[in-house]
Protein backbone atom coordinates (compact mmCIF):
# COMPACT_ATOMS: atom_id res chain seq x y z
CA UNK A 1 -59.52 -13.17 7.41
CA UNK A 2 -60.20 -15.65 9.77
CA UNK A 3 -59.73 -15.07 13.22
CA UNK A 4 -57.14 -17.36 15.08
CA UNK A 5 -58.20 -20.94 16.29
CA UNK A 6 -61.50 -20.46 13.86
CA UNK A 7 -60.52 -23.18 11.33
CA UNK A 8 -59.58 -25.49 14.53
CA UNK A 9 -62.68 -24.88 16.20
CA UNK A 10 -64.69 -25.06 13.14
CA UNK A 11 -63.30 -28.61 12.52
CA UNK A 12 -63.96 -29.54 16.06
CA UNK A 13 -68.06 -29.05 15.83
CA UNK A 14 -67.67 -31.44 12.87
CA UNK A 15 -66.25 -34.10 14.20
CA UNK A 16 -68.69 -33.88 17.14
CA UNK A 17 -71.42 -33.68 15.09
CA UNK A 18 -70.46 -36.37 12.63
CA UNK A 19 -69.83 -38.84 16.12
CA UNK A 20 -72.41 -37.82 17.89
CA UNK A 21 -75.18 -39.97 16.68
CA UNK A 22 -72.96 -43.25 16.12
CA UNK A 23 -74.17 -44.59 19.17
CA UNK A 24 -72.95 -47.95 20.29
CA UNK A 25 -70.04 -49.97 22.21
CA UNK A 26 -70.70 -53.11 20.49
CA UNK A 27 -66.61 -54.37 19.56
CA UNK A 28 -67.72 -55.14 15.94
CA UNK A 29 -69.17 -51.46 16.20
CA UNK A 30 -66.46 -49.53 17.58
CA UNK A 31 -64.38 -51.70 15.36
CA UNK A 32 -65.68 -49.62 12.34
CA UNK A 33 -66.06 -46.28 14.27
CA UNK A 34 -62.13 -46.64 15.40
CA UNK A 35 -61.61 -47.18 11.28
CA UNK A 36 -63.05 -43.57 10.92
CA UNK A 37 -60.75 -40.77 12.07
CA UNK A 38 -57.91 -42.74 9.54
CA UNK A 39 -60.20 -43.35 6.76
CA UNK A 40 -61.70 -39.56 6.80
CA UNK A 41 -57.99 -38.29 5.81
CA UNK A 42 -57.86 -40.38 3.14
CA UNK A 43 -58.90 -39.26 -0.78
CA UNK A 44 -59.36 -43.09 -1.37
CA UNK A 45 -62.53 -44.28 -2.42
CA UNK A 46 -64.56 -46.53 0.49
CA UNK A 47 -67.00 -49.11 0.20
CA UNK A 48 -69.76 -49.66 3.08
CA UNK A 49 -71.48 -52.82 3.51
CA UNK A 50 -74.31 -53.22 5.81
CA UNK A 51 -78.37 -54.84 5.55
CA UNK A 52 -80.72 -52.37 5.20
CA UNK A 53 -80.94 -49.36 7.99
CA UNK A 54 -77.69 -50.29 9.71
CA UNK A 55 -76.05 -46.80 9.34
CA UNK A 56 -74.72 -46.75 6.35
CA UNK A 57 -74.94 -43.36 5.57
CA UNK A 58 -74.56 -41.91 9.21
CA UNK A 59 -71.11 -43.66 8.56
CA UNK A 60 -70.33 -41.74 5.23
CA UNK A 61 -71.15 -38.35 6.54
CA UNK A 62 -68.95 -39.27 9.04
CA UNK A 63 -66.02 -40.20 6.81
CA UNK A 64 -66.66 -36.41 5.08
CA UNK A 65 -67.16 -34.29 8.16
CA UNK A 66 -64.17 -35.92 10.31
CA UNK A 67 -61.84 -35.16 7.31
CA UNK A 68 -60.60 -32.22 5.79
CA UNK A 69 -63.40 -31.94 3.31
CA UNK A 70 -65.71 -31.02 5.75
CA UNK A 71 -66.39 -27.64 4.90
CA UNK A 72 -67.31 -29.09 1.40
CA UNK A 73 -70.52 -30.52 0.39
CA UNK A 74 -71.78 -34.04 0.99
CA UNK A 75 -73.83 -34.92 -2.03
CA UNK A 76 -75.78 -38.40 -1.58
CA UNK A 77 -77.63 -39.65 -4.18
CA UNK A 78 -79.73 -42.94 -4.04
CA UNK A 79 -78.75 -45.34 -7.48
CA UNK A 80 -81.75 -47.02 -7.10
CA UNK A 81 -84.32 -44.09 -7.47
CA UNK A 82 -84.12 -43.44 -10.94
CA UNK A 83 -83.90 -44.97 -14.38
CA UNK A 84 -80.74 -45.24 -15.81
CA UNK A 85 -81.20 -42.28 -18.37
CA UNK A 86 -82.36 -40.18 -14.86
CA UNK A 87 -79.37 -41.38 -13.00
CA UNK A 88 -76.98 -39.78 -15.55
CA UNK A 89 -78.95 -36.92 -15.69
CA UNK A 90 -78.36 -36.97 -11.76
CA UNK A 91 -74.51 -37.33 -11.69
CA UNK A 92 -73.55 -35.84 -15.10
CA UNK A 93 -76.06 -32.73 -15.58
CA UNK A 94 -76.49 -31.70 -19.53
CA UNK A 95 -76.23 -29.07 -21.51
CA UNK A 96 -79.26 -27.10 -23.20
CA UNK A 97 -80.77 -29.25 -26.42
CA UNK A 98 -79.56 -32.12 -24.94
CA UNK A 99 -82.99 -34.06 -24.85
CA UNK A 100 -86.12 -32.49 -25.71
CA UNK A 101 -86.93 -31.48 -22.16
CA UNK A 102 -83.48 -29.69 -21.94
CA UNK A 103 -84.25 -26.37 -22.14
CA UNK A 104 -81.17 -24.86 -20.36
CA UNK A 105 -77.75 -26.25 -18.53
CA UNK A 106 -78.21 -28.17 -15.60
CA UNK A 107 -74.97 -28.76 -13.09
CA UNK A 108 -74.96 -32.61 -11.94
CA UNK A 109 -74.16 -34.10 -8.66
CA UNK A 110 -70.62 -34.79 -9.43
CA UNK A 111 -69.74 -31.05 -10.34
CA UNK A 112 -72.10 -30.32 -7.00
CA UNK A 113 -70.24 -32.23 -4.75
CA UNK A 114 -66.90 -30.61 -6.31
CA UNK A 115 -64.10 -30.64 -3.05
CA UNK A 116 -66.30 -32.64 -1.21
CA UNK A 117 -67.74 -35.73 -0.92
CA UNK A 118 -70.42 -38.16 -3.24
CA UNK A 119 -71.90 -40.89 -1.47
CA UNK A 120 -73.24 -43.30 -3.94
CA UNK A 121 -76.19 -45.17 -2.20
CA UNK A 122 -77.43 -48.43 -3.53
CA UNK A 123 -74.06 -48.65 -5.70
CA UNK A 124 -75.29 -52.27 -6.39
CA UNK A 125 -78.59 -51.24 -8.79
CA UNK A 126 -76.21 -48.94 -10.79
CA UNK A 127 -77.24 -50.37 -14.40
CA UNK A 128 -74.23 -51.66 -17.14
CA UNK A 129 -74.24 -48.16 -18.87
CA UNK A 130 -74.11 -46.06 -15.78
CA UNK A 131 -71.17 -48.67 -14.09
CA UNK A 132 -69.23 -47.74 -17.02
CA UNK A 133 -69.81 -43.53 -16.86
CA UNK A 134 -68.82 -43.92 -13.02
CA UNK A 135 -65.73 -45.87 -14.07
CA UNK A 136 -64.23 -43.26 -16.06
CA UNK A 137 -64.83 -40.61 -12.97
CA UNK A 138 -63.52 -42.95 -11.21
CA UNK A 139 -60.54 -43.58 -13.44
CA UNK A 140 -59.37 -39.70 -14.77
CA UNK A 141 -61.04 -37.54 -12.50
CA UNK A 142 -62.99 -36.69 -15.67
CA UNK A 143 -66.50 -36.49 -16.79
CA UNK A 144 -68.69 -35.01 -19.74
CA UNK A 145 -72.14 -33.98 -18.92
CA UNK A 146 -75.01 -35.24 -21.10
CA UNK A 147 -74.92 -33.59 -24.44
CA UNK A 148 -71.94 -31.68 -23.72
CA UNK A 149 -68.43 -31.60 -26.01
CA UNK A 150 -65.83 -30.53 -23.50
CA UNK A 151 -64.60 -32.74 -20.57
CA UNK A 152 -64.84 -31.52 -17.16
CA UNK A 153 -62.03 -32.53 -14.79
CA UNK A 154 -63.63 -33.22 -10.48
CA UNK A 155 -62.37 -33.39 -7.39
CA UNK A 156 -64.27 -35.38 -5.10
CA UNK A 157 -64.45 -38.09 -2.93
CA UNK A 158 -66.63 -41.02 -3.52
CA UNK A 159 -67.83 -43.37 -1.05
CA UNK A 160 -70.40 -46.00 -1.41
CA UNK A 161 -72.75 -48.21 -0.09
CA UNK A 162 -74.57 -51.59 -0.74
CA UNK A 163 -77.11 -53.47 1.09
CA UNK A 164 -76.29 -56.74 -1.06
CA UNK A 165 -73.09 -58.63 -1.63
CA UNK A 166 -71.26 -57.28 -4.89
CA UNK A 167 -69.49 -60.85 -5.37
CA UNK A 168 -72.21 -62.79 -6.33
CA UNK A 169 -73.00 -59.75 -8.61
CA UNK A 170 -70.04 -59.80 -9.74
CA UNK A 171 -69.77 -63.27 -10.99
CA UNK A 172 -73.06 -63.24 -13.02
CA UNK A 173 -71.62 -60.29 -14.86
CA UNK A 174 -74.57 -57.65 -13.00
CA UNK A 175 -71.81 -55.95 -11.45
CA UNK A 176 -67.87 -55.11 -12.94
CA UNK A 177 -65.30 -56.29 -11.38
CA UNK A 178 -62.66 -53.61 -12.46
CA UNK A 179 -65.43 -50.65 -10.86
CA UNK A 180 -65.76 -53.12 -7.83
CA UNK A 181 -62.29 -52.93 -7.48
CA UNK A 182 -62.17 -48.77 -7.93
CA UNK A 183 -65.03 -48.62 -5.13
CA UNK A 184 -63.28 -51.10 -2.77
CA UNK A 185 -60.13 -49.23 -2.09
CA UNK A 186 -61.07 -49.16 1.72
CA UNK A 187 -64.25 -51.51 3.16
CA UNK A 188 -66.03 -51.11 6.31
CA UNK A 189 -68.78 -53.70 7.48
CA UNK A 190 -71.27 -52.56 9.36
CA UNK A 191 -72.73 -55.10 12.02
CA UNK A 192 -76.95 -56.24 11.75
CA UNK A 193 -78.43 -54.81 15.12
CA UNK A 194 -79.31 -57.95 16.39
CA UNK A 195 -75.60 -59.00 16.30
CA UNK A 196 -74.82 -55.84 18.85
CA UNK A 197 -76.72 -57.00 21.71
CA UNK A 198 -77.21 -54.20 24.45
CA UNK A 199 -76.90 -51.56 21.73
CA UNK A 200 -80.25 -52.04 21.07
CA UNK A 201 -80.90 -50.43 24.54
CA UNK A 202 -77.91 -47.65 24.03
CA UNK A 203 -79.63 -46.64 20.73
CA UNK A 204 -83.33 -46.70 22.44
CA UNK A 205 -82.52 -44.42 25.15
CA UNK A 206 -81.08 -42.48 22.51
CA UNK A 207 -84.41 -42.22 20.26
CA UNK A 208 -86.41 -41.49 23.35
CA UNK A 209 -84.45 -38.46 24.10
CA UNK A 210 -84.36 -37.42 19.91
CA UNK A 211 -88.19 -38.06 19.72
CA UNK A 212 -89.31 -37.36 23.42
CA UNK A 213 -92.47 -34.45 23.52
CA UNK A 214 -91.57 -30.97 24.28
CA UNK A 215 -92.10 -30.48 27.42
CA UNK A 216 -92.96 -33.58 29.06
CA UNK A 217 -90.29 -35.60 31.00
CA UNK A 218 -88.33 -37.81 29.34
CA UNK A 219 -89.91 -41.60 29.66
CA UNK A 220 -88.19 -44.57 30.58
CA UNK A 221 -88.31 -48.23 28.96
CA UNK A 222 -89.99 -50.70 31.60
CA UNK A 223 -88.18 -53.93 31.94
CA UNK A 224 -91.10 -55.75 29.57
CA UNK A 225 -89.99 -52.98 26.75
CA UNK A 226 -86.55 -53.62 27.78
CA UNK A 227 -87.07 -57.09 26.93
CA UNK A 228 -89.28 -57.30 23.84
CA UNK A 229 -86.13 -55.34 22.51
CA UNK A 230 -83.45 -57.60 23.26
CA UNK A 231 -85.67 -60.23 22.30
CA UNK A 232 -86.21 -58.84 18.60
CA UNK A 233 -84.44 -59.81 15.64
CA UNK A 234 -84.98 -56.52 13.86
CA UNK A 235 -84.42 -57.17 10.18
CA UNK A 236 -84.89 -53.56 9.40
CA UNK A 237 -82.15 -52.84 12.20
CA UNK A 238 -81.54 -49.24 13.97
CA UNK A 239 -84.02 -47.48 11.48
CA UNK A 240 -86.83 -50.28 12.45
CA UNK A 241 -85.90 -49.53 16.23
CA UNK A 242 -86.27 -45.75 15.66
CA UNK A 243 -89.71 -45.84 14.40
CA UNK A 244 -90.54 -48.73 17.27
CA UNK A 245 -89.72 -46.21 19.45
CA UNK A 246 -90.97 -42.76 18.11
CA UNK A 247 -94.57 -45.23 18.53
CA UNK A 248 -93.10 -46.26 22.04
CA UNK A 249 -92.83 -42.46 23.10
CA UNK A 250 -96.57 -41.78 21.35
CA UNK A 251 -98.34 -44.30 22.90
CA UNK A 252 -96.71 -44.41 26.60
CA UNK A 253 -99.28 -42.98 29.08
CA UNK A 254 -97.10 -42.88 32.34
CA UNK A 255 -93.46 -42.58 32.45
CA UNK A 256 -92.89 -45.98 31.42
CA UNK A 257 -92.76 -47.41 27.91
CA UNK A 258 -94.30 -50.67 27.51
CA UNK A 259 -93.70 -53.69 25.85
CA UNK A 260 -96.56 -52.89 23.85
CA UNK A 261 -96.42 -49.28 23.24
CA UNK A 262 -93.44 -50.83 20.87
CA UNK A 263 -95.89 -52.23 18.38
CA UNK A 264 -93.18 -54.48 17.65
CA UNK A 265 -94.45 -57.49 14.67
CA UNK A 266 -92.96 -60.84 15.13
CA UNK A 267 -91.28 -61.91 11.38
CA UNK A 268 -93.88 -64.53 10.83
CA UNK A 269 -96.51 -62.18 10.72
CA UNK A 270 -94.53 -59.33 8.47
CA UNK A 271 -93.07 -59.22 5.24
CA UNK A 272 -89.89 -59.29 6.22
CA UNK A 273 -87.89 -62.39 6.40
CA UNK A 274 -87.17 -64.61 9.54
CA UNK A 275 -84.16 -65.41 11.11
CA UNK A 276 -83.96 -68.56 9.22
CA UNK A 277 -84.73 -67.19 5.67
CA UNK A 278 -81.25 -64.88 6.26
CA UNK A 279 -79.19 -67.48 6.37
CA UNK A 280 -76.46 -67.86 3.42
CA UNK A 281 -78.09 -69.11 0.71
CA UNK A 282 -76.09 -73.11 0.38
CA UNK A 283 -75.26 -73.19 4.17
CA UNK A 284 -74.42 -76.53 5.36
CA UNK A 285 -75.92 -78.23 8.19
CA UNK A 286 -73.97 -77.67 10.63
CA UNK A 287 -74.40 -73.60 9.72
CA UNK A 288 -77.46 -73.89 10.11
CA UNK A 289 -77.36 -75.61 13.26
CA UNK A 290 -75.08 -73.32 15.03
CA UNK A 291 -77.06 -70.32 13.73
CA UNK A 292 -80.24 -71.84 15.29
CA UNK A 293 -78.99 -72.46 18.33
CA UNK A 294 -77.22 -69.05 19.02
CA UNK A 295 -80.35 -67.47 18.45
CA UNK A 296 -81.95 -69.58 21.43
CA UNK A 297 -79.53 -69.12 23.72
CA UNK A 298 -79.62 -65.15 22.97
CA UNK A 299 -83.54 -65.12 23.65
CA UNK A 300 -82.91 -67.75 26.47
CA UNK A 301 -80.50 -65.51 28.07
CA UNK A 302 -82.64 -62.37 28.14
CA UNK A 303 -85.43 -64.25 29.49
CA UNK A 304 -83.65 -65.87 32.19
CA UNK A 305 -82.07 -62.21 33.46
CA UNK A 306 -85.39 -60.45 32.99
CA UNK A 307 -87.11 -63.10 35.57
CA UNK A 308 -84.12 -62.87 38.04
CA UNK A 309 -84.07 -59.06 37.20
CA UNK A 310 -80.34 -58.90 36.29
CA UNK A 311 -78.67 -61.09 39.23
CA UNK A 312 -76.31 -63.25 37.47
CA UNK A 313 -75.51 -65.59 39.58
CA UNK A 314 -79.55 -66.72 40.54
CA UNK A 315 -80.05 -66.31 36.83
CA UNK A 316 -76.92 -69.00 36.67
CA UNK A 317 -78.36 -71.57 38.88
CA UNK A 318 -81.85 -71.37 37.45
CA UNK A 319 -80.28 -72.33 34.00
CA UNK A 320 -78.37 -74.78 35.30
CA UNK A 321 -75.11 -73.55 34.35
CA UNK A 322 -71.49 -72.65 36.45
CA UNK A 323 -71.91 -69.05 37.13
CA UNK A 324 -68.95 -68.67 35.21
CA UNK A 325 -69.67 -70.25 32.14
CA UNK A 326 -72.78 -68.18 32.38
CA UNK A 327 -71.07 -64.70 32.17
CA UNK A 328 -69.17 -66.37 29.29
CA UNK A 329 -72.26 -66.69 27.18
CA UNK A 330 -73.45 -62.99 28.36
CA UNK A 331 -70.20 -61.51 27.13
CA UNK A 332 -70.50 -63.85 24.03
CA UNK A 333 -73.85 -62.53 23.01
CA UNK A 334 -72.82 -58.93 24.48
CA UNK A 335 -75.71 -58.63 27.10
CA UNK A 336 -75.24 -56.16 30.00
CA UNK A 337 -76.98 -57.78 33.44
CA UNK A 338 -77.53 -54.23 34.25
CA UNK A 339 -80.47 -53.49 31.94
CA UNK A 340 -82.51 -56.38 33.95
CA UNK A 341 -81.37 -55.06 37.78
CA UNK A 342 -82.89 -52.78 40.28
CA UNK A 343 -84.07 -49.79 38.64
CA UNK A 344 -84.14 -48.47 34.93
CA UNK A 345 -81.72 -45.63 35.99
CA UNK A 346 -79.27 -48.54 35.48
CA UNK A 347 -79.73 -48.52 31.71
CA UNK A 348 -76.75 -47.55 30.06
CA UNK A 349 -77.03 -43.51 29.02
CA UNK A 350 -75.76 -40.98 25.81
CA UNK A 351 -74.98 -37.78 25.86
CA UNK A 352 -77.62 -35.43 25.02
């Protein structure tokens, strides 16, 4: 028997734990992370969209471990890393004979993840066959594993995930509509990092203290790091800032990161794709335009704080704009002065 306020307290370390590394004030952010607490109580299945390394999965262990499966497993499994045979293998399990490798029974995911949660990574890659298995999960509650004669009746959550658009997907027939429909019962959106301006600073400070050497002090970013990461459009978003700095905490000598130490790659010289090869495939013009031009005021922005080292209103006049209009476009492109003034004690801190 449990003793009293144990299930309370147990469910308390969860939700810290699920919160504590969905770092950010960003509104489209907390927009999502505000969505959580009510989505978490919820059976209902959820769909998250988000590029690659925006969260996506910090977000669905969330969902689990803030509702009241959270002394359940969370089961993810990554649709994309195996064949489609393998995949069913994956979710389903078999029974002994079933192929010629099937020498015994073999539990699946689903039955794994049985009072708890699947989260269904990569949902978009899931092949015809396998779309129609997950349908019928989806559907009854009910599976049968490979080979097996007897159907086996689940209950689990399912949330999912997808890096690309399911529409388009949809309307060439590479996706079905009626399992797009089962997925979709709630959405959540998760935001690019370059769209959360000073994030990227929140979620640095955070990585320095998560990869910082035992026993050494805890180094700082120096206003050219500081910069660089405002400045950078990071198309593999929070996961590409981790490992910029995991090499900014290696490579630092004195208490300072550097710009350098960053080893950040500008898009023209990697193989990922620039700024202007993510825009909407068919956008007019005037998309285009307004897309182009947001990104130089961003980088114009930064650059125009980091030489007046945060003071708005010199920053203003050497722009050539009202002061006012000025803090328009900082609140606009979410950029805190504060990360450019005085010292680097200024930066904005998380807990540890």
């Amino acid at each position: 028997m449990k003793a009293p306020g144990t299930e309370s307290s147990i469910a308390a370390t969860f939700e810290k734990q699920a919160l504590a590394k969905l770092v950010g004030e960003a509104p489209s952010f907390v927009k999502v992370i505000e969505d959580l607490p009510g989505l978490a109580c919820s059976d209902a299945t959820v769909l998250i969209e988000g590029e690659t390394g925006t969260g996506k999965e910090l977000v669905a262990r969330a969902l689990h471990y803030l509702g009241p499966r959270a002394s359940s497993p969370f089961i993810p499994v990554n649709c994309g890393a195996f064949s489609d045979t393998l995949l069913q293998d994956e979710l389903f399990g078999h029974e002994r004979g079933a192929f010629t490798d099937a020498l015994g029974q073999r539990q699946g995911l689903i039955a794994q993840a049985e009072k708890g949660t699947l989260f269904l990574d990569e949902v978009d890659s899931l092949s015809p066959r396998a779309q129609v298995a997950l349908l019928r999960v989806l559907q009854d509650g009910m599976f049968r594993s490979l080979g097996g004669t007897r159907e086996q009746h689940v209950d689990v959550r399912f949330v999912a995930a997808t890096n690309t658009p399911l529409f388009p997907l949809i309307e060439t027939g590479a996706f079905r509509r009626d399992l797009y429909y089962r997925l979709c019962v709630f959405s959540l959106s998760l935001p690019p990092l370059r769209a959360r301006g000073s994030d990227v600073v929140r979620l640095a400070t955070y990585f320095i203290r998560k990869h910082e050497k035992t026993g050494a002090p805890s180094p700082q970013l120096s206003y050219s790091a500081c910069s660089a990461l405002l400045a950078f459009d990071w198309p593999g978003n929070v996961r590409e800032l981790e490992n910029a700095i995991i090499r900014g905490v290696q490579r630092c000598r004195t208490g300072f990161i550097e710009a350098a130490d960053l080893g950040l790659t500008p898009a023209a010289q990697s193989n990922e794709p620039s700024i202007a090869q993510r825009f909407s495939t068919g956008a007019s013009f005037k998309d285009r335009k307004k897309q182009l031009i947001e990104t130089f005021e961003r980088q114009f922005l930064i650059e125009v704080l980091s030489e007046h080292h945060g003071n708005v209103s010199r920053a203003a006049q050497a722009a050539g704009r009202e002061r006012r209009d000025f803090g328009k476009l900082l609140k606009k492109y979410q950029i805190d002065p504060r990360l450019f003034a005085g010292s680097m004690q200024n930066l904005p801190t998380v807990p540890r």
